[in-house]
Protein backbone atom coordinates (compact mmCIF):
# COMPACT_ATOMS: atom_id res chain seq x y z
CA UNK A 1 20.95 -1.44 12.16
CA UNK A 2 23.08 -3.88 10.13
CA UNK A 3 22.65 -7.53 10.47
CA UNK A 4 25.97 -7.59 12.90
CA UNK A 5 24.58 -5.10 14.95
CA UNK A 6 21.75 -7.29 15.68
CA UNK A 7 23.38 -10.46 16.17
CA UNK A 8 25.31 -8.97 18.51
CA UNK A 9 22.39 -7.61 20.11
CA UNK A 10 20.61 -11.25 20.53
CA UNK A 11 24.24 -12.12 21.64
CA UNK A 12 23.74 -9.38 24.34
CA UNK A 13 21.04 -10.76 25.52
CA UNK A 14 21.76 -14.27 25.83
CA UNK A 15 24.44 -13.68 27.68
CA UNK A 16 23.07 -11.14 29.77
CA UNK A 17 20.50 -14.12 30.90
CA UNK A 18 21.12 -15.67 34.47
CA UNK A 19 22.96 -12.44 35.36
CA UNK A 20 22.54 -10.77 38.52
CA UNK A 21 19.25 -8.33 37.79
CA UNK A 22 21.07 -5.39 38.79
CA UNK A 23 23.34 -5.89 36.68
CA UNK A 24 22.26 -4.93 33.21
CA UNK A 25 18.53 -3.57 32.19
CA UNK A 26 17.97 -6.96 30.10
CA UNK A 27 19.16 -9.35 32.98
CA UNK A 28 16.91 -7.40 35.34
CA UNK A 29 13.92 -7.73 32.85
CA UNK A 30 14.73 -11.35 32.13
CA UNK A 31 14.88 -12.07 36.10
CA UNK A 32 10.81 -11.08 35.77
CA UNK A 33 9.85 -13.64 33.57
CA UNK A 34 8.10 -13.80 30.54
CA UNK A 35 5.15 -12.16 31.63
CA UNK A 36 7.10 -8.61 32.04
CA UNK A 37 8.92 -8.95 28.92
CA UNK A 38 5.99 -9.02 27.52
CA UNK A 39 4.25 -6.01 29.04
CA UNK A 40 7.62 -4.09 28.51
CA UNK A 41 7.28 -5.14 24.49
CA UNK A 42 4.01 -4.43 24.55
CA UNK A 43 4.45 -0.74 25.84
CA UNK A 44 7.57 0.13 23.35
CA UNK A 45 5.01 -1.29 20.30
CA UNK A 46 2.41 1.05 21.51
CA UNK A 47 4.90 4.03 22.04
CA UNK A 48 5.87 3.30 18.40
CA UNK A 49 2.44 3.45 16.94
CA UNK A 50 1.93 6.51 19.10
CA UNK A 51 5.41 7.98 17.09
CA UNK A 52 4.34 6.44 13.56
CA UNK A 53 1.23 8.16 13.98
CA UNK A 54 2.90 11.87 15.13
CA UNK A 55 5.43 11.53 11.95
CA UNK A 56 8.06 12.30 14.24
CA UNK A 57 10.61 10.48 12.52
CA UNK A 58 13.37 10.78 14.66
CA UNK A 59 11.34 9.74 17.30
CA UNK A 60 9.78 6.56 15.59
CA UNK A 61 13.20 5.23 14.88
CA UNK A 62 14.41 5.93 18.38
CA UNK A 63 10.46 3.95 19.31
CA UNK A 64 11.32 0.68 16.91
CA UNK A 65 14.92 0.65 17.76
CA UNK A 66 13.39 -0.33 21.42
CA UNK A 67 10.79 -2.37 20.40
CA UNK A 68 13.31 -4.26 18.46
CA UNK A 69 15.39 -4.78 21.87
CA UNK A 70 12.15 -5.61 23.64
CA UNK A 71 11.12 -8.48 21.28
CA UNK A 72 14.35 -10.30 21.29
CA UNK A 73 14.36 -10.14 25.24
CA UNK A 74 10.86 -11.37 25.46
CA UNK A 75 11.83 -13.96 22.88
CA UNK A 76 14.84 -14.79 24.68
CA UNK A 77 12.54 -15.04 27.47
CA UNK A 78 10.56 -18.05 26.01
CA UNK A 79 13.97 -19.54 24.50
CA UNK A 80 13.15 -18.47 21.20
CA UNK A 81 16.71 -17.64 19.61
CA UNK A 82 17.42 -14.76 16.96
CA UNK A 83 18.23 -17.68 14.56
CA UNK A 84 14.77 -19.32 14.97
CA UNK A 85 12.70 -16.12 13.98
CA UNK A 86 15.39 -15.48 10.59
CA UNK A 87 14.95 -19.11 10.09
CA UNK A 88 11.33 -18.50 9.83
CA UNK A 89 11.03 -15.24 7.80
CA UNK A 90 13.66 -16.99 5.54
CA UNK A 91 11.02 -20.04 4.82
CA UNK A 92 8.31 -17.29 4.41
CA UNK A 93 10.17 -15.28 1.59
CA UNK A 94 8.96 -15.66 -1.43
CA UNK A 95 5.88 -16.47 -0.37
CA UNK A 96 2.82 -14.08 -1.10
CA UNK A 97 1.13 -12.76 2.38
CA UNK A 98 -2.03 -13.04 1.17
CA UNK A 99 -1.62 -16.60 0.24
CA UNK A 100 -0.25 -17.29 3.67
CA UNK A 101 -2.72 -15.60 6.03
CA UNK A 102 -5.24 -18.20 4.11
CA UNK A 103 -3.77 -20.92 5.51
CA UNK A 104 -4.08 -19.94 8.48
């Protein structure tokens, strides 16, 4: 997925917000609150583990591609923008992991 494809993805979904829930799969989720986007991003990342772990790559890209979808709808769910998670891992790079997690 190139960076256009998903900005236009998060664009999707923003605009897909408010929408009539039979509309569109994301308006419908959206319409359910937070709560279900969660549980539906939860599923996908456990259907991707279950993939990762089978090797089946085909599979485990097909797997991330939705839990990719699902975390920017439960993000736009909480009105946490595309833009605000880049912003983030762009103040994180450079930065070692290890060094980070002990801050925490």
């Amino acid at each position: 997925m190139s960076d256009d494809a998903l900005l236009r993805l998060a664009r999707t979904i923003e605009a897909r917000r408010g929408a009539e829930p039979g509309s569109s799969w994301t308006a419908t989720l959206l319409s359910k609150g937070p709560e279900k986007c969660a549980e539906k991003f939860g599923e996908e990342a456990v259907e991707a583990v279950i993939e990762a772990v089978r090797g089946d790559r085909d599979r485990l890209t097909a797997e991330a591609a939705d839990v990719i979808y699902h975390l920017l709808v439960m993000c736009a769910a909480r009105d946490v923008s595309l833009s605000e998670i880049v912003a983030e891992l762009a103040r994180r790079e450079g930065e070692s992991g290890l060094s980070e997690k002990a801050r925490r």
